[in-house]
Protein backbone atom coordinates (compact mmCIF):
# COMPACT_ATOMS: atom_id res chain seq x y z
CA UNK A 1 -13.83 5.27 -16.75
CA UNK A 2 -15.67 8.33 -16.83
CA UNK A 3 -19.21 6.53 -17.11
CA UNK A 4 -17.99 5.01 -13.82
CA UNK A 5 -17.06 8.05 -12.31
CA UNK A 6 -20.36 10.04 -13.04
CA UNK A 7 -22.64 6.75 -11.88
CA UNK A 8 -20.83 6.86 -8.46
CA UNK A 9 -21.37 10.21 -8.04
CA UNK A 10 -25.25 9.73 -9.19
CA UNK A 11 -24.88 6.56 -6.80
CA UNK A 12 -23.37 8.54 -3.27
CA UNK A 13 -25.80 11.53 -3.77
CA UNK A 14 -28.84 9.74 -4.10
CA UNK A 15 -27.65 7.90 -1.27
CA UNK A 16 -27.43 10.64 0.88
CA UNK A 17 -31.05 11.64 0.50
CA UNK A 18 -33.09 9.79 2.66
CA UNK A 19 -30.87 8.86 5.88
CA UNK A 20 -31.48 11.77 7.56
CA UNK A 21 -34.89 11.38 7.58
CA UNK A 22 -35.55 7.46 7.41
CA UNK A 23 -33.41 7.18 10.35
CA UNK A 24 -36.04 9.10 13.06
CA UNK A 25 -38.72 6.51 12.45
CA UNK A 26 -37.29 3.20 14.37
CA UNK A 27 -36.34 6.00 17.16
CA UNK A 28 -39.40 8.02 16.99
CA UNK A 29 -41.08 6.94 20.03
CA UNK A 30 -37.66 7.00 22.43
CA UNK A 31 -37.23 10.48 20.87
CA UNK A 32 -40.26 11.71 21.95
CA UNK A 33 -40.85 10.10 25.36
CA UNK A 34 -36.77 11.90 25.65
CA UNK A 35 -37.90 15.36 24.11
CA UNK A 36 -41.76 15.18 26.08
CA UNK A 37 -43.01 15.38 22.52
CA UNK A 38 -46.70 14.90 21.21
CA UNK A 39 -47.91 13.30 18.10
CA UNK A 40 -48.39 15.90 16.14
CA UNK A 41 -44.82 17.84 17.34
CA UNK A 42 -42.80 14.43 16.58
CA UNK A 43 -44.42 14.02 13.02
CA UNK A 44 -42.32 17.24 12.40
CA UNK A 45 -39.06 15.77 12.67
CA UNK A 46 -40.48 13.97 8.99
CA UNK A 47 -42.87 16.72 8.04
CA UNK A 48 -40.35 19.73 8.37
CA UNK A 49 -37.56 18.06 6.27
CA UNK A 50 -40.15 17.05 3.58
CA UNK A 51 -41.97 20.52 3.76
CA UNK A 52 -38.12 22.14 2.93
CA UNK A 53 -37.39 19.63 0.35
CA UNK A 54 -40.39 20.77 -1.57
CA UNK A 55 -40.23 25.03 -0.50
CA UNK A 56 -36.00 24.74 -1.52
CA UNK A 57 -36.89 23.09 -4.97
CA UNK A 58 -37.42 26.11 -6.10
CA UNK A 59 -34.05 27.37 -4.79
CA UNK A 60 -32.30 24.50 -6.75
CA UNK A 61 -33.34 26.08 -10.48
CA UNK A 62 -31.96 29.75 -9.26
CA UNK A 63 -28.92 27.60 -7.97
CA UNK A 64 -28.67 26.13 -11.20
CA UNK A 65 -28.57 28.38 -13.40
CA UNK A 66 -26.02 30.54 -11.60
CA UNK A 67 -23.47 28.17 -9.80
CA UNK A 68 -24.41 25.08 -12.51
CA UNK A 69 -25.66 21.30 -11.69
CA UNK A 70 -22.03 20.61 -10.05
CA UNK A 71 -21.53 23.10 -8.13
CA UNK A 72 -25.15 23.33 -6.83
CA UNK A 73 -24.94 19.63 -5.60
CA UNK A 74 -21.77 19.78 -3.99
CA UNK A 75 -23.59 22.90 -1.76
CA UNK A 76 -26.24 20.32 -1.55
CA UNK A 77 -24.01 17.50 0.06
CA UNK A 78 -22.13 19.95 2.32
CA UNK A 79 -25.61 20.92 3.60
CA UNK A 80 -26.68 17.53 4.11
CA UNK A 81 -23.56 16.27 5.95
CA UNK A 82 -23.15 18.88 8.40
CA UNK A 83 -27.35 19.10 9.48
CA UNK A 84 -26.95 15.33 10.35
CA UNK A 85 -23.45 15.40 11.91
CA UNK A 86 -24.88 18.47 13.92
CA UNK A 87 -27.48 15.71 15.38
CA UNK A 88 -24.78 14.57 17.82
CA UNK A 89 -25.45 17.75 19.83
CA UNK A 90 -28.83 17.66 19.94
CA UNK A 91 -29.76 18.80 23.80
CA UNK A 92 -33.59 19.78 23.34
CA UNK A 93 -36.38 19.43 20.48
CA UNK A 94 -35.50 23.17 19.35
CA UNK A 95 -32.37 22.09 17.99
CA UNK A 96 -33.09 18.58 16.47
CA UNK A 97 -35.95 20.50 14.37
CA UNK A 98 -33.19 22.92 12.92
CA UNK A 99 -30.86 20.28 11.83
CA UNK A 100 -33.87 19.05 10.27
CA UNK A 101 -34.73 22.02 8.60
CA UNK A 102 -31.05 22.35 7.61
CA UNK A 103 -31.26 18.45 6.02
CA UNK A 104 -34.18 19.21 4.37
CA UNK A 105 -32.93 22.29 2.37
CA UNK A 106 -30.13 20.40 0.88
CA UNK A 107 -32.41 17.44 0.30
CA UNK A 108 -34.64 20.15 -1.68
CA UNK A 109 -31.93 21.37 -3.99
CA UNK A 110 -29.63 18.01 -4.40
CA UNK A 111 -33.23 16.74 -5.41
CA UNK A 112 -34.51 18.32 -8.67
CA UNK A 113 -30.96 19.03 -9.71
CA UNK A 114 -30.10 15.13 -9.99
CA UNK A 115 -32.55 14.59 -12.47
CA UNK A 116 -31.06 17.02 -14.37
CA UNK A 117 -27.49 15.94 -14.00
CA UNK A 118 -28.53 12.75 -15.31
CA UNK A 119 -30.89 14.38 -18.69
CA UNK A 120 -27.31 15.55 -19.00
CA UNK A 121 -24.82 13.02 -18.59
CA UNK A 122 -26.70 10.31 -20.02
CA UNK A 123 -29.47 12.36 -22.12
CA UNK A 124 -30.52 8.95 -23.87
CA UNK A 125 -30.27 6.66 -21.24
CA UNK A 126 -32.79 7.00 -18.66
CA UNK A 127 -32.71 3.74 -17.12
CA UNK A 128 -30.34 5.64 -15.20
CA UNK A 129 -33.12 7.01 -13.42
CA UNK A 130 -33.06 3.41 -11.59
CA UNK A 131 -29.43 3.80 -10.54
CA UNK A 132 -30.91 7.20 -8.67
CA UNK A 133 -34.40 5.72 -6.98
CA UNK A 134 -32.18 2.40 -5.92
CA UNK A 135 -29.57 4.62 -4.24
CA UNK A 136 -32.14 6.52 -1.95
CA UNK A 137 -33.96 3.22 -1.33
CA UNK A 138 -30.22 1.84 0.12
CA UNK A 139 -29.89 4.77 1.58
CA UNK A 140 -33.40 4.38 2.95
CA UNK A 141 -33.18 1.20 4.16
CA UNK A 142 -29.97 1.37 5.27
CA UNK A 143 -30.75 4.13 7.80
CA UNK A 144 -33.84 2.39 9.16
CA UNK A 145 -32.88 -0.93 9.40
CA UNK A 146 -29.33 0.22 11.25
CA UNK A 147 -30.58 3.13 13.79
CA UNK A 148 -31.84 0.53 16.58
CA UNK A 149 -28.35 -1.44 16.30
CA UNK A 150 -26.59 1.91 16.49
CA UNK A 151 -28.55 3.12 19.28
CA UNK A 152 -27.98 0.18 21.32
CA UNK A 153 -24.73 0.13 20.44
CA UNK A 154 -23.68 3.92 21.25
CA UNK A 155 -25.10 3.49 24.57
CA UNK A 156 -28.28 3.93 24.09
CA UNK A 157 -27.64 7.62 22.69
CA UNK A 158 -30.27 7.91 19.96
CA UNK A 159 -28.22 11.64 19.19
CA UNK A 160 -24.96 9.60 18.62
CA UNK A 161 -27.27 7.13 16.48
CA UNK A 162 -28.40 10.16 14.07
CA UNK A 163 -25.37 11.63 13.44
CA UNK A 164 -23.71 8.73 12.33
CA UNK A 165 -25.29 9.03 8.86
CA UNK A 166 -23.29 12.21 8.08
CA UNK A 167 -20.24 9.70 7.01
CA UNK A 168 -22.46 9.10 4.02
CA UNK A 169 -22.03 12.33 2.75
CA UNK A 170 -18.19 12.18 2.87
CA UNK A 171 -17.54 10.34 -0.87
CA UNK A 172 -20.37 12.20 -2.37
CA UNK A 173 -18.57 15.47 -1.53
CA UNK A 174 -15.13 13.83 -2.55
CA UNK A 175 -16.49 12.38 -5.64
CA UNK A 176 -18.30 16.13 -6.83
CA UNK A 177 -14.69 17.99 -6.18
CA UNK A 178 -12.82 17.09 -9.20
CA UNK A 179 -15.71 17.65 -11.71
CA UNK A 180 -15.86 21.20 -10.49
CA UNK A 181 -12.39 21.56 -12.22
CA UNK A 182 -14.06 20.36 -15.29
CA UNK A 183 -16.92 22.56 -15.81
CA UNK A 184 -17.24 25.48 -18.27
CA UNK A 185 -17.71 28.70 -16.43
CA UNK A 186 -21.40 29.74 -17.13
CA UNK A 187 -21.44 32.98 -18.86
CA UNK A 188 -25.42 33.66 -18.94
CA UNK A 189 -28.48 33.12 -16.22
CA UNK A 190 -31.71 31.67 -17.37
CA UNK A 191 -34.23 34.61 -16.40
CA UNK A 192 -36.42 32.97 -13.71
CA UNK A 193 -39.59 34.51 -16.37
CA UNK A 194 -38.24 31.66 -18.50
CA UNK A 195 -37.95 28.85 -15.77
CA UNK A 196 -41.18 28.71 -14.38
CA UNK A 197 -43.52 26.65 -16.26
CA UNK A 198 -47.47 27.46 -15.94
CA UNK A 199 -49.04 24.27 -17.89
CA UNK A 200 -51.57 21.92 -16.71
CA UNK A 201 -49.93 18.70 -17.21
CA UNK A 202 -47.33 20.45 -14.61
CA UNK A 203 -50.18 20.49 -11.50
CA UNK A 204 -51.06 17.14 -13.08
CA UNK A 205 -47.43 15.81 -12.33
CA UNK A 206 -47.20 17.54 -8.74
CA UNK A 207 -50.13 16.36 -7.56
CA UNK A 208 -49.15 12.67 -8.62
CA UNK A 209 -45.94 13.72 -6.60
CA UNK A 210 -47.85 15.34 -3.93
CA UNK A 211 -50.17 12.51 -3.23
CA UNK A 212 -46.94 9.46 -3.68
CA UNK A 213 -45.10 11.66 -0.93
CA UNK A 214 -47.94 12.49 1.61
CA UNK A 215 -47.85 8.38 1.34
CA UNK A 216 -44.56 7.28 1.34
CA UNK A 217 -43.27 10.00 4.24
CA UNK A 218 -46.53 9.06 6.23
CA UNK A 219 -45.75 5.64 6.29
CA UNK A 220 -41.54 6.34 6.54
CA UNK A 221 -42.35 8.16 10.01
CA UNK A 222 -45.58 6.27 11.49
CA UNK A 223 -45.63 2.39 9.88
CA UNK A 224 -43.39 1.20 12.95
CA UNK A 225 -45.45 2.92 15.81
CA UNK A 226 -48.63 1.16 14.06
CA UNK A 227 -46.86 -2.19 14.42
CA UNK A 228 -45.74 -1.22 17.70
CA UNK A 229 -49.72 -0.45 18.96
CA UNK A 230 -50.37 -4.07 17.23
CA UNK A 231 -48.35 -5.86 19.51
CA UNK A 232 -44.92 -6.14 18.16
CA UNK A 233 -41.46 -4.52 19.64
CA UNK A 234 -38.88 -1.77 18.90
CA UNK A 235 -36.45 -4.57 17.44
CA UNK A 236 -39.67 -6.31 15.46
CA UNK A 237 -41.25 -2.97 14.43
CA UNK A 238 -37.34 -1.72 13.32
CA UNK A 239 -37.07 -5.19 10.71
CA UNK A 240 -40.82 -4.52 9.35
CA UNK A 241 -39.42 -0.93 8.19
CA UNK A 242 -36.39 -2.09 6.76
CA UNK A 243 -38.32 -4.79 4.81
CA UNK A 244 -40.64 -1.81 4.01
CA UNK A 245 -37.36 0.00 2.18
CA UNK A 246 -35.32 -3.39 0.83
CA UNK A 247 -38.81 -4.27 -1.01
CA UNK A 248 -38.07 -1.15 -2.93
CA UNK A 249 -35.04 -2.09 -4.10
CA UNK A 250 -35.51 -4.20 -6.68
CA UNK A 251 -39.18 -2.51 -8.00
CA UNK A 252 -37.27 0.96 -7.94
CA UNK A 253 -34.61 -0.09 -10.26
CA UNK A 254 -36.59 -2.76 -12.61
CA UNK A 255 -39.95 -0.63 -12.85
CA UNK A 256 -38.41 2.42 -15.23
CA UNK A 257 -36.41 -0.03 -16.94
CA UNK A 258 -39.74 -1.51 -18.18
CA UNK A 259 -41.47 1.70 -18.41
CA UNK A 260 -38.46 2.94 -20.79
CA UNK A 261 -38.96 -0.09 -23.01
CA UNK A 262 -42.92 -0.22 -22.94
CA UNK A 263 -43.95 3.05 -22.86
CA UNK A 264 -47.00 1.99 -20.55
CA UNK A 265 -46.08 4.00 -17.68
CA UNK A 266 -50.04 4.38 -16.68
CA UNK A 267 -50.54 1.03 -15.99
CA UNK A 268 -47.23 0.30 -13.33
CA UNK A 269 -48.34 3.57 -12.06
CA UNK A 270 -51.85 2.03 -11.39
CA UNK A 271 -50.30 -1.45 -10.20
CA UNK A 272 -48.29 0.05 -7.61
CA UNK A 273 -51.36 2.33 -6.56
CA UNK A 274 -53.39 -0.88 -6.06
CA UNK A 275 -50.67 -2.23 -3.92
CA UNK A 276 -50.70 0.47 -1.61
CA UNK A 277 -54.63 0.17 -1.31
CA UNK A 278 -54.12 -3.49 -0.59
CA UNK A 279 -51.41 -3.06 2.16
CA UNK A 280 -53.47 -0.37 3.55
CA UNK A 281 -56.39 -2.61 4.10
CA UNK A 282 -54.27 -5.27 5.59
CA UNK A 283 -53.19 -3.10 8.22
CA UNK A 284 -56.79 -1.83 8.78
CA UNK A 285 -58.07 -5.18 9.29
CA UNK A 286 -55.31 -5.88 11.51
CA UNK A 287 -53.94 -9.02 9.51
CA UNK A 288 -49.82 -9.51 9.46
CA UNK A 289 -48.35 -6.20 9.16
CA UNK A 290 -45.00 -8.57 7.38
CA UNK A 291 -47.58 -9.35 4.35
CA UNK A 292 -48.59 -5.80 4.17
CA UNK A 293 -45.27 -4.04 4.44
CA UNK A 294 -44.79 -6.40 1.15
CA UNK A 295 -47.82 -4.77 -0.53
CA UNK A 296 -46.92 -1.29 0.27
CA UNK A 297 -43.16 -1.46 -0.07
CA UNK A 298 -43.84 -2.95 -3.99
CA UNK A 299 -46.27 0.01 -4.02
CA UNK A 300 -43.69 3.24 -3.13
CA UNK A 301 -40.95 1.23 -4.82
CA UNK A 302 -42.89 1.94 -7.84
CA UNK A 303 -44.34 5.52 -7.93
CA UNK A 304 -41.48 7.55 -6.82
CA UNK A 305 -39.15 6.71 -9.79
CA UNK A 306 -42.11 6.67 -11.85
CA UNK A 307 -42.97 10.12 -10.65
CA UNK A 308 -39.71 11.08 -11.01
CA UNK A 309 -39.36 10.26 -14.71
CA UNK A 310 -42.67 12.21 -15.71
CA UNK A 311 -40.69 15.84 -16.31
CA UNK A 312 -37.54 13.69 -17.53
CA UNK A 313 -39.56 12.28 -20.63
CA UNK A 314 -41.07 15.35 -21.39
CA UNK A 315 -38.12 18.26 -21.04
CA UNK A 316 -36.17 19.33 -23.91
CA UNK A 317 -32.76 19.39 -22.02
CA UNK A 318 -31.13 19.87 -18.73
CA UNK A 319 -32.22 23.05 -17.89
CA UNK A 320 -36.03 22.57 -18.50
CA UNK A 321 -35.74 19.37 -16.43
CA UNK A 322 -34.38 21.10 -13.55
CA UNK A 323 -37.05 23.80 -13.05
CA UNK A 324 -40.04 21.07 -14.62
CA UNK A 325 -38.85 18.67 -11.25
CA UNK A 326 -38.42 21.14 -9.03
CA UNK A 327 -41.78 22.72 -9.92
CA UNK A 328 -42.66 19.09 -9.07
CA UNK A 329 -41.44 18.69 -5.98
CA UNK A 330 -42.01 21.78 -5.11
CA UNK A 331 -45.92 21.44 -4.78
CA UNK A 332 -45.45 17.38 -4.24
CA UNK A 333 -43.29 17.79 -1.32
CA UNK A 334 -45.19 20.40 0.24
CA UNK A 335 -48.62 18.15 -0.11
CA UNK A 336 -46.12 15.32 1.24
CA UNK A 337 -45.34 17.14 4.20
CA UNK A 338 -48.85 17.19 5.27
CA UNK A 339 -48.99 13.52 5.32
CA UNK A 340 -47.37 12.96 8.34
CA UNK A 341 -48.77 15.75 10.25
CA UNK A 342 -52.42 14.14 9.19
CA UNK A 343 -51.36 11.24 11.29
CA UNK A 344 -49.83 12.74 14.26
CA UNK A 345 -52.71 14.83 14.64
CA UNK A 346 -55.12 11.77 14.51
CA UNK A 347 -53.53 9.87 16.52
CA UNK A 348 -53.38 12.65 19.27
CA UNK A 349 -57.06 13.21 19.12
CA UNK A 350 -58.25 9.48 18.52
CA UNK A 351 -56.01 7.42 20.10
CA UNK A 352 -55.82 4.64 17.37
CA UNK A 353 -54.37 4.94 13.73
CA UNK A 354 -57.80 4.00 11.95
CA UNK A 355 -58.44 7.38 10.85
CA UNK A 356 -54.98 7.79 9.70
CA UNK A 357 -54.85 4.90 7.43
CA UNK A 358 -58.88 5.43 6.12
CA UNK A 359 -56.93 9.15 5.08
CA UNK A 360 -54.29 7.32 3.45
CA UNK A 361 -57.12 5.33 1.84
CA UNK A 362 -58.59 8.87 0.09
CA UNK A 363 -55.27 9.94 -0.62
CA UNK A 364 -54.57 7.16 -2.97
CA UNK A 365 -58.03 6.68 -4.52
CA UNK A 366 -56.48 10.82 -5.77
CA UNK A 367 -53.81 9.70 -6.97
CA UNK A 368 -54.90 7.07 -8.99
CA UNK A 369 -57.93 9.71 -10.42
CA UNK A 370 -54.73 12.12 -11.46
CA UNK A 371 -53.05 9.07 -12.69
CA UNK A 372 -55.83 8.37 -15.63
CA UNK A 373 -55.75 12.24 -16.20
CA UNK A 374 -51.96 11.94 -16.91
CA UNK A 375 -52.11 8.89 -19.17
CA UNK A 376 -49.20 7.46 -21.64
CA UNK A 377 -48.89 9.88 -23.70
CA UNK A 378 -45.52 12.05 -23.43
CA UNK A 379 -46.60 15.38 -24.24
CA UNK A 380 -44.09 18.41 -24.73
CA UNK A 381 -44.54 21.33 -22.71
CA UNK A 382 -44.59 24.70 -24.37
């Protein structure tokens, strides 16, 4: 019963970590004709939350070590809930970027401090690690697929649309309550001398991260305005994003299962690169956007656990895999952030998104360089 218990709450807080962001894209461009935003403002609504998931990592390992994993997420959660309920409010740009910020900071601690909630519930079972990636992508997916419907139906209120996603947060919160009851009262702090990590196989893993994120958040806020400028509608443009995030589903939850069992973790991490490169060039050459939403989704469904799971294989316990991910996603989500940003600004100054994807292009052919540097081989970090 208690396995249950502690996969449900793994289950409702992953969940909770994308909708707030995944929801914007579908609604991007009715946001900013609303708003009178510009490319590069309304790639902020992404960038900002992504920018604060990586900066409030670093929060997360201080929050951990004094308040404990529990405790920490359950701030987490609250955070989350009431930034997107907040949404419903929204009046002018001003305020939709602060619940964004707010979103993002809970995003930034809930993140790092999962993995280590599951290196500690389920220290030899890291196939759980699926459970986690699969929840975000449902999440995801969920979100994107749902925020035209919602909009439409709520009277065409893309504010009332947004907020919705704060009901999410509600068993999460619920769920993390009792098990505060059940924790030991931490008697120590780990010094913060002791939690930071200076190695190279750490700016190895965070510019893997950094790279996957500046991909996956570039293509979360801008992949339906590129099939909108190809031809296709709000409703068609909506589907190819949610097919973008269902893709996932499946490759997020089978991929570390095989990784776990092979051990060949370099060689799904260059699969799924080559996937992204592929969809990339389909778009670029202006073939059917479906067939490369296939390519790419496959491809993100792919690194993020995988990246995920680089600082889990190699941390001692708990604590060291709380401060190695957030060191992580620290640098990985602040590269990530700039992914978005890349494209609004190229779009405002060239009109067309064939810069943007070239970029995305580079960014890849990066990863795929750190990617060999990283290898197979699960080294332990002094």
């Amino acid at each position: 019963m208690r396995f249950v218990y502690l996969m449900m709450i793994i289950f409702f807080v992953s969940l909770n970590l994308r909708p707030s962001i995944t929801s914007i894209g579908p609604l991007l461009d009715i946001i900013q004709m609303d708003l009178g935003m510009g490319g590069v403002t309304a790639s902020l609504l992404t960038a900002l939350p992504v920018f604060c998931m990586g900066l409030f990592a670093i929060l997360a390992i201080k929050l951990n070590s004094l308040l404990g994993m529990e405790k920490s997420l359950l701030i987490a959660m609250a955070l989350i809930v009431v930034a997107t309920f907040l949404r419903i409010f929204v009046l002018n740009s001003f305020l939709l970027f602060a619940t964004a910020l707010l979103s993002g900071i809970g995003i930034g601690i809930a993140g790092p401090i999962i993995t280590g909630f599951i290196k500690k519930y389920f220290p030899n079972n890291l196939g759980f690690m699926g459970v986690y990636s699969v929840s975000m992508v449902i999440g995801a997916a969920v979100a994107s697929s749902l925020s035209v419907p919602l909009y439409q139906r709520m009277n065409e209120s893309w504010q009332h649309a947004l907020s919705f996603w704060s009901i999410l947060g509600i068993p999460a919160v619920l769920l993390l309550i009792p098990l505060l009851t059940k924790v030991e009262k931490r008697t120590d702090t780990l010094p913060m001398s002791d939690i930071f990590v200076k190695n190279k196989r750490v700016t190895l893993f965070m510019s893997l991260f950094g790279c996957m994120a500046a991909i996956f958040y570039s293509l979360t806020a801008w992949l339906a305005p590129i099939v909108q400028s190809m031809g296709f509608s709000y409703s068609q443009s909506g589907l190819i994003l949610t097919l973008f995030t269902v893709i996932q589903i499946p490759v997020s939850f089978l991929i570390p299962l095989l990784v776990s069992k092979t051990g060949n973790r370099k060689i799904w991490l260059l699969c799924c690169s080559i996937s992204e490169i592929i969809g990339i060039l389909i778009l670029l050459l202006h073939f059917s956007p479906w067939v490369a939403t296939v390519f790419l989704g496959i491809g993100a469904g792919g690194l993020f656990p995988l990246a995920l799971l680089l600082p889990i294989q190699e941390a001692k316990n708990s604590e060291q895999t709380v401060s190695w991910s957030a060191m992580m996603q620290f640098g990985g989500y602040l590269i990530g952030a700039l992914g978005p940003a890349f494209i609004g600004l190229t779009v405002d100054v060239f009109d067309n998104f064939i810069p943007a994807l070239v970029g995305l292009l580079i960014i890849i052919g990066v990863m795929i360089f750190t990617i060999f540097k990283i290898g197979n081989h699960e080294q332990v970090i002094e």
